[in-house]
Protein backbone atom coordinates (compact mmCIF):
# COMPACT_ATOMS: atom_id res chain seq x y z
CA UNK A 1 -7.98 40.62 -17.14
CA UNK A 2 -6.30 42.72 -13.95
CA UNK A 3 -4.01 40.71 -12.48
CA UNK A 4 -3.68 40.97 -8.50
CA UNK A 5 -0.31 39.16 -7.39
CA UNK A 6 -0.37 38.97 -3.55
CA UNK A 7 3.37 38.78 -2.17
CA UNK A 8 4.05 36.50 0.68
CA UNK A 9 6.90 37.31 2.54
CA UNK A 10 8.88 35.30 5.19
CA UNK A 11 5.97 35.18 8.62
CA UNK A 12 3.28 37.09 6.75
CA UNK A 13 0.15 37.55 8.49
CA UNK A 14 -2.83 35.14 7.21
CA UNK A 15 -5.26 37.44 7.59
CA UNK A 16 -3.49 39.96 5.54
CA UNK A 17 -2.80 37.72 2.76
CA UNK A 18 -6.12 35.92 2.25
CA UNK A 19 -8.01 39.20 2.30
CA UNK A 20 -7.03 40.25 -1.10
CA UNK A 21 -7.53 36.73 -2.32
CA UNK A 22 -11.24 36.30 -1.12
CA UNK A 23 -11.86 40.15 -1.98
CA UNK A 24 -10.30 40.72 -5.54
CA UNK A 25 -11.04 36.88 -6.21
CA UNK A 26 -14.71 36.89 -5.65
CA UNK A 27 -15.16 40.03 -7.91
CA UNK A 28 -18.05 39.50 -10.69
CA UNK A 29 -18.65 41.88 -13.04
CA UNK A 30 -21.94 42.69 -15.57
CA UNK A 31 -22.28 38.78 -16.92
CA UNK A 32 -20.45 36.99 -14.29
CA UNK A 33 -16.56 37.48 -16.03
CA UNK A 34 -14.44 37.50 -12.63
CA UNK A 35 -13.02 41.27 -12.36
CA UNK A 36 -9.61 39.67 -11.67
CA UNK A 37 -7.05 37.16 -11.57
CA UNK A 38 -5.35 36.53 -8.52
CA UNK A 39 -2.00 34.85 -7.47
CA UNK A 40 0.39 34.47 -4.86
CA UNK A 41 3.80 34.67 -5.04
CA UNK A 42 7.06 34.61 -2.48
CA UNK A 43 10.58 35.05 -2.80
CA UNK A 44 10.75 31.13 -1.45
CA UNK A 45 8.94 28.17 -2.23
CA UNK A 46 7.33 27.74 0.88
CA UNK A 47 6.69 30.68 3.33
CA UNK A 48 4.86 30.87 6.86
CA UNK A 49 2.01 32.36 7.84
CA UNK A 50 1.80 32.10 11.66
CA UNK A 51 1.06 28.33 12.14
CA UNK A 52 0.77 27.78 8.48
CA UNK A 53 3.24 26.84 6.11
CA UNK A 54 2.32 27.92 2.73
CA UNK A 55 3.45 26.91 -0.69
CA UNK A 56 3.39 29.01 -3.55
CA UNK A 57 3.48 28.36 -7.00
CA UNK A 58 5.13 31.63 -8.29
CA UNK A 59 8.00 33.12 -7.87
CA UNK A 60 9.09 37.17 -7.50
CA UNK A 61 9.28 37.01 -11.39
CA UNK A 62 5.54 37.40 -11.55
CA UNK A 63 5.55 40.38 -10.17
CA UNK A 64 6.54 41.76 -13.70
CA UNK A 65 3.11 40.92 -15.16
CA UNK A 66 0.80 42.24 -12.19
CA UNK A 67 -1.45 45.37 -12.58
CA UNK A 68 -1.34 45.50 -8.76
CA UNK A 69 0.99 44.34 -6.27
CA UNK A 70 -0.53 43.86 -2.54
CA UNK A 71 2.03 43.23 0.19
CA UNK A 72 0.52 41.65 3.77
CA UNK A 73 2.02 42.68 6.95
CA UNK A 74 4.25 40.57 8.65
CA UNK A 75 4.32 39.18 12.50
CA UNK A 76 7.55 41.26 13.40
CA UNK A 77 7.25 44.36 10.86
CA UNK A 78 10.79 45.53 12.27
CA UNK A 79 12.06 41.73 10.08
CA UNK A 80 14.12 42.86 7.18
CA UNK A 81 12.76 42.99 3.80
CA UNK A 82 14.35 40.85 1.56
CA UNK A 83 17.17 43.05 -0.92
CA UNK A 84 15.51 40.77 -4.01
CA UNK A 85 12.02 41.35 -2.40
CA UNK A 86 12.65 45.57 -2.24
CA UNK A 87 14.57 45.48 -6.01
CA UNK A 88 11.80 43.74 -7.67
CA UNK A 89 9.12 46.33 -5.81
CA UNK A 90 11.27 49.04 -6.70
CA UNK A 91 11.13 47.92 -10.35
CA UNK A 92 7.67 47.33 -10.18
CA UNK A 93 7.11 50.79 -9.07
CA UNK A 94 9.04 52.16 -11.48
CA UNK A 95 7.07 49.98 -13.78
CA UNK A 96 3.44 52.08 -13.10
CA UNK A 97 2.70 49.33 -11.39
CA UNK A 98 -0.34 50.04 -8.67
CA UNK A 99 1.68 48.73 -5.56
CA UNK A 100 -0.62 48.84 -1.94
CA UNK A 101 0.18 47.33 1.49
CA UNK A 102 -1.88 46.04 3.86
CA UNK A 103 -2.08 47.16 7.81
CA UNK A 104 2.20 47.07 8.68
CA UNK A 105 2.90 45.59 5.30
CA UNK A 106 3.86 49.50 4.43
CA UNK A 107 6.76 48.77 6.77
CA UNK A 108 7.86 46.99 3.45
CA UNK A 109 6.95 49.27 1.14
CA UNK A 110 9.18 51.98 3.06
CA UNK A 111 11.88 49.50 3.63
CA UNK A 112 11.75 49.49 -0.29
CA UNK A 113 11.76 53.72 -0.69
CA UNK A 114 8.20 53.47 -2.31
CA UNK A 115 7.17 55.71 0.44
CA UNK A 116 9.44 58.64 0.61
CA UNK A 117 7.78 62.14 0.72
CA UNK A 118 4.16 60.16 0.34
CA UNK A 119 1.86 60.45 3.11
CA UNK A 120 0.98 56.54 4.75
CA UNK A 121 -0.54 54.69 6.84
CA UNK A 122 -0.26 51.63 9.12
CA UNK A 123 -1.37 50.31 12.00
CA UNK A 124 -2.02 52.29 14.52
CA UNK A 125 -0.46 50.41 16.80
CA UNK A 126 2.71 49.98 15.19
CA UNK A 127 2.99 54.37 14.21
CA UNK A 128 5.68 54.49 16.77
CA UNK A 129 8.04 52.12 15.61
CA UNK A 130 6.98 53.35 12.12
CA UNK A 131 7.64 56.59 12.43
CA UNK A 132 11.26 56.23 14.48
CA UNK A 133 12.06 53.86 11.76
CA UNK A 134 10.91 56.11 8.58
CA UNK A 135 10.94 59.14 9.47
CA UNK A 136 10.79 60.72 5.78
CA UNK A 137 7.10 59.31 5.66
CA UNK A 138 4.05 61.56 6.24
CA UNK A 139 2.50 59.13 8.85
CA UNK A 140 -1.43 59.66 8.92
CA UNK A 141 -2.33 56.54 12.14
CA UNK A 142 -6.22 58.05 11.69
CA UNK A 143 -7.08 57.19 8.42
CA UNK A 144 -8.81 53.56 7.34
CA UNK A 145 -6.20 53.95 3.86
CA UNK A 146 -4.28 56.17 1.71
CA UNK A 147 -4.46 56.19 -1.87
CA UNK A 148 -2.26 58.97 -3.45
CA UNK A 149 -2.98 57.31 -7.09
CA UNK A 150 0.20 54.44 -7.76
CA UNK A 151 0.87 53.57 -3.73
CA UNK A 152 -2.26 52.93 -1.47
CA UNK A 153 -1.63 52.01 1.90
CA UNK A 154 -4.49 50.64 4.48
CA UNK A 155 -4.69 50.73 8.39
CA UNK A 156 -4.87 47.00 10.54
CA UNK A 157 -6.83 44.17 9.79
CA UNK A 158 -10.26 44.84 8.56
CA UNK A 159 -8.96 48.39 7.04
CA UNK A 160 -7.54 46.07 4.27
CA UNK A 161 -10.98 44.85 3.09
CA UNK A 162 -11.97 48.67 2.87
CA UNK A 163 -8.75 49.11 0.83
CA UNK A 164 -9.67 46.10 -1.48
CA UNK A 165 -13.11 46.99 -2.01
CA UNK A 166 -12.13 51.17 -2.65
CA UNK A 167 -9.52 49.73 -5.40
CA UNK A 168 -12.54 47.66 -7.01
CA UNK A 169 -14.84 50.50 -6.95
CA UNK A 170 -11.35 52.37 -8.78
CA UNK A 171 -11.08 49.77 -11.31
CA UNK A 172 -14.73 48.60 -12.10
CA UNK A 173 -16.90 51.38 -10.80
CA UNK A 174 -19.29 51.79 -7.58
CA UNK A 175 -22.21 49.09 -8.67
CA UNK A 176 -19.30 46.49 -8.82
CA UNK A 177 -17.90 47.48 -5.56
CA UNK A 178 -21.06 47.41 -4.02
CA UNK A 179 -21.61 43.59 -5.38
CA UNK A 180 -18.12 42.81 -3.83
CA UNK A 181 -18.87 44.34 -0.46
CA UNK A 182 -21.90 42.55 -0.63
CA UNK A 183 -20.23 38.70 -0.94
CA UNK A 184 -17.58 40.37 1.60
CA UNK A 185 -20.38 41.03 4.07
CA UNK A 186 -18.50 44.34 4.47
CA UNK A 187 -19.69 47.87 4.41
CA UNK A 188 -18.65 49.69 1.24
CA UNK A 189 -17.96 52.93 3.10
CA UNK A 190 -17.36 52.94 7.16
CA UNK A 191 -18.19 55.73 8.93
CA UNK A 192 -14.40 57.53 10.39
CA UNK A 193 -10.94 56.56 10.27
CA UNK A 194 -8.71 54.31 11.96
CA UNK A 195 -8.54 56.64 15.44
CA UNK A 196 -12.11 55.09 16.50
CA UNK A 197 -10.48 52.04 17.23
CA UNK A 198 -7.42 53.27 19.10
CA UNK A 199 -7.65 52.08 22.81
CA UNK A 200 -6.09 55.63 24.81
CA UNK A 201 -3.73 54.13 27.92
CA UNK A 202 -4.21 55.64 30.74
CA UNK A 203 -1.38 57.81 32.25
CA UNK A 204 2.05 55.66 32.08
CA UNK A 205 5.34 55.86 33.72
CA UNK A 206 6.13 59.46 34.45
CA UNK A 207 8.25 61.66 36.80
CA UNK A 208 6.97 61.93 40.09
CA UNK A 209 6.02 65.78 39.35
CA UNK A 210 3.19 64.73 37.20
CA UNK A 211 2.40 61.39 38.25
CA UNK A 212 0.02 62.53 41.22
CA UNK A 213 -1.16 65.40 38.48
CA UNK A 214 -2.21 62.28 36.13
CA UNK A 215 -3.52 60.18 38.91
CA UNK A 216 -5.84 63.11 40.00
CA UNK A 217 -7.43 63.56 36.79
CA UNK A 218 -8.30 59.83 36.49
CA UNK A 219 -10.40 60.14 39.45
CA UNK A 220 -12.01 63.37 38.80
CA UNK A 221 -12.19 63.85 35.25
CA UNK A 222 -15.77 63.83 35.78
CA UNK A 223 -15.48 67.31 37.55
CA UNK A 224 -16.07 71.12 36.22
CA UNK A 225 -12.43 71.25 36.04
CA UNK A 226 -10.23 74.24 34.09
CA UNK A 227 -6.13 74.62 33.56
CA UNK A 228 -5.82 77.01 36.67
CA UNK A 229 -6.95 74.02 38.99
CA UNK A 230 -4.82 71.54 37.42
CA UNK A 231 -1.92 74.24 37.97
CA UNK A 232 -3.16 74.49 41.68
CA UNK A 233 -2.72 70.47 42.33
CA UNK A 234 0.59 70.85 40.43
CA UNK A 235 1.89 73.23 42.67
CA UNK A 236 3.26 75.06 39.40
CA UNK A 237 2.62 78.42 37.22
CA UNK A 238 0.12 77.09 34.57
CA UNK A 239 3.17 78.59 32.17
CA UNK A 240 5.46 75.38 34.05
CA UNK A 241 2.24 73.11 34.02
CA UNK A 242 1.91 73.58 30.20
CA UNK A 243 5.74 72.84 29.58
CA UNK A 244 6.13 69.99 32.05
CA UNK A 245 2.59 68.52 30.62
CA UNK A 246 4.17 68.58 27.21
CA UNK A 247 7.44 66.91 28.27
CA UNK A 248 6.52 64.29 29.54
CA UNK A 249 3.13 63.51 28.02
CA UNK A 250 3.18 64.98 24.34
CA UNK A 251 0.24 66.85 25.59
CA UNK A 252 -1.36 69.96 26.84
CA UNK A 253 -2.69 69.37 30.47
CA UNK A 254 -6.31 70.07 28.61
CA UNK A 255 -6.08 67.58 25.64
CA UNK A 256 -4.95 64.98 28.46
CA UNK A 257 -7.93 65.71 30.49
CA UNK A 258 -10.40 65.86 27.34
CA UNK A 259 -8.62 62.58 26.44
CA UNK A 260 -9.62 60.95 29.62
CA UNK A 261 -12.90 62.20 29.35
CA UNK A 262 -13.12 60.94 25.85
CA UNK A 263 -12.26 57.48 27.43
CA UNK A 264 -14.69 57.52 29.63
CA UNK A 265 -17.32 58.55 27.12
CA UNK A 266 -16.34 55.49 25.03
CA UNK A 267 -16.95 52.91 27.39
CA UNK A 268 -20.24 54.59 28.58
CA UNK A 269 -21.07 54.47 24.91
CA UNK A 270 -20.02 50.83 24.33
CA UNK A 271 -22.20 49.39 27.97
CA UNK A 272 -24.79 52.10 28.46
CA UNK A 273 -28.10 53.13 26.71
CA UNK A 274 -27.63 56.42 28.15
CA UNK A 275 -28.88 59.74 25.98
CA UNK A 276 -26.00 61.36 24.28
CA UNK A 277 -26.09 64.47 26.45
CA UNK A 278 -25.89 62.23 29.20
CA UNK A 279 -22.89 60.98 28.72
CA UNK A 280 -21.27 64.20 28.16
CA UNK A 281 -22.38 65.65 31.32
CA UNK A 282 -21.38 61.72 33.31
CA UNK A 283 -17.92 62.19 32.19
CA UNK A 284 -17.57 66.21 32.49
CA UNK A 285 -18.16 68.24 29.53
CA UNK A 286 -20.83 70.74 30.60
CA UNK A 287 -21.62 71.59 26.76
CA UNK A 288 -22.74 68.61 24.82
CA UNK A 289 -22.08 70.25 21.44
CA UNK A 290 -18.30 70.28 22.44
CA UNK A 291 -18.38 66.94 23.82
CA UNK A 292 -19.63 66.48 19.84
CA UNK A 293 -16.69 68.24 18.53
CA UNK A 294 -13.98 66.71 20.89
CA UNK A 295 -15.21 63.23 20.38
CA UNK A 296 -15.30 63.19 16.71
CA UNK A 297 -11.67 65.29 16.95
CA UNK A 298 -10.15 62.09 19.11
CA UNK A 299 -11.93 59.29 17.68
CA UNK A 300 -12.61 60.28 14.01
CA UNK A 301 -16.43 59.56 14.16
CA UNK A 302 -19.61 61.27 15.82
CA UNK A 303 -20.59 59.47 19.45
CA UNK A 304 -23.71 58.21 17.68
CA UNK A 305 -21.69 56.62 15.25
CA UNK A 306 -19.12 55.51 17.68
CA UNK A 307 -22.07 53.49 19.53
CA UNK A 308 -23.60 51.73 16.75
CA UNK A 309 -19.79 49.91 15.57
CA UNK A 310 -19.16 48.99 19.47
CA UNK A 311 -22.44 48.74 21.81
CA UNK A 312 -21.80 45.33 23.40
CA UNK A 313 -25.46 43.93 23.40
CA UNK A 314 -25.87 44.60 19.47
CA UNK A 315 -26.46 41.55 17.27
């Protein structure tokens, strides 16, 4: 039988460890024969979990006989992993073990060099202090998970069900998967990546050149506008618009604008029953095919789709 060892470090996050449990642990196949047999194991006898204190009955030694190795995220990602915790991971890779991490449990996995050269992901919240940290990892903050064959690594929260249930439909096949997403009350395939959920702030601290610029846009988004009128309430060359923009935002002065837009467009979807079209033309995009493209572009999935996770009144 596969055996799943889930590895419970020091302030792991619940929900990250019990999802491989109930996922992988609920698997059935043809005949009822569970697909898998699941344990938990820590470098201590007794770990925490938020307000939980957990015992375990397994030690890092049973890492050696798992087929796949899940690591949960932990409350402060930034804590250091363990040196026996990133040896026996580092053997275990080096094993052919199948090693995957759920939402910032890669933090551990990169801690541990299982990640160098590989493209990742995390959550998307945490891709800043991911990236500064490890920069030798090809970051992908979009994406629900990333499986590049031994290492899979899933997005926040819920992304680690997807994870579970994409590595059953790996081992067992699609009809098993399907049964499993099924007991999960989870969708076997969702509709875009990891972006859809990404809140975008609104303009932050900046230098008082831009901050008016920003301020402007918030409140009139909603307007025809194009770069040469951005330049105008600048007071700058759209050349020095385009430069400062980028400075101090990351941005062109165009993405920010569609990004507000975007925003806007989100929270119309998410309270509103208005048309499609409608929207696009409420928060300033006189084409609604590009509204279409731009959307999907920010938020990985088409409006429509967008609407149906997040309307506020569904049931």
């Amino acid at each position: 039988m596969h055996t799943v060892v889930v590895l419970a470090l020091p302030d792991t996050i619940a929900f990250d460890l019990t999802t491989p449990i109930e996922v992988f642990g609920r698997v059935r196949l043809p005949g009822g024969r569970p697909g898998y047999r699941v344990q938990v194991c820590a470098d201590e006898p007794t770990v925490t979990a938020g307000p939980i204190r957990l015992a375990t009955d397994h030690g890092l030694d049973a890492l050696t006989r798992a087929d796949t190795i899940v690591v949960p995220g932990r409350n402060d990602p930034s804590a250091a992993t363990p040196a026996a915790v990133a040896d026996a991971l580092r053997e275990a890779a080096a094993a052919g073990t199948r090693i995957a991490s759920i939402c910032v449990g890669a933090f551990t996995l990169a801690a541990a060099g299982l990640l160098d050269g590989r493209r990742a992901t995390t959550h998307w919240a945490a891709t800043d202090r991911f990236r500064a940290a490890f920069p030798g990892v090809d970051l992908d903050p979009d994406v629900l998970y990333v499986d590049s064959g031994q290492i899979v690594t899933s997005a926040g929260a819920t992304a680690g069900i997807d994870m579970c249930l994409h590595l059953v439909g790996r081992d067992y096949g699609a009809a098993v998967a399907a049964d499993a997403s099924r007991l999960t009350v989870a969708p076997l395939h969702r509709d875009g990546g990891q972006a859809q959920f990404i809140v975008r702030a609104g303009p932050g601290p900046t230098a008082p050149a831009l901050a008016h610029v920003l301020e402007w846009i918030e409140e009139n988004s909603h307007r025809d506008i194009d770069l040469g009128d951005l330049a105008d309430r600048a007071a700058m060359s759209i050349r020095t618009l385009n430069r400062r923009f980028h400075e101090e935002t990351g941005h062109t002065p165009m993405q920010w604008l569609n990004g507000v837009r975007i925003r806007r467009a989100r929270e119309l979807l998410e309270t509103t029953d208005h048309g499609i079209d409608r929207v696009a033309r409420q928060v300033g995009f006189t084409s609604p095919t590009n509204f279409r493209t731009q959307f999907k572009r920010v938020s990985g999935v088409a409006p429509r789709a967008y609407r149906g996770t997040f309307r506020t009144d569904r049931h």
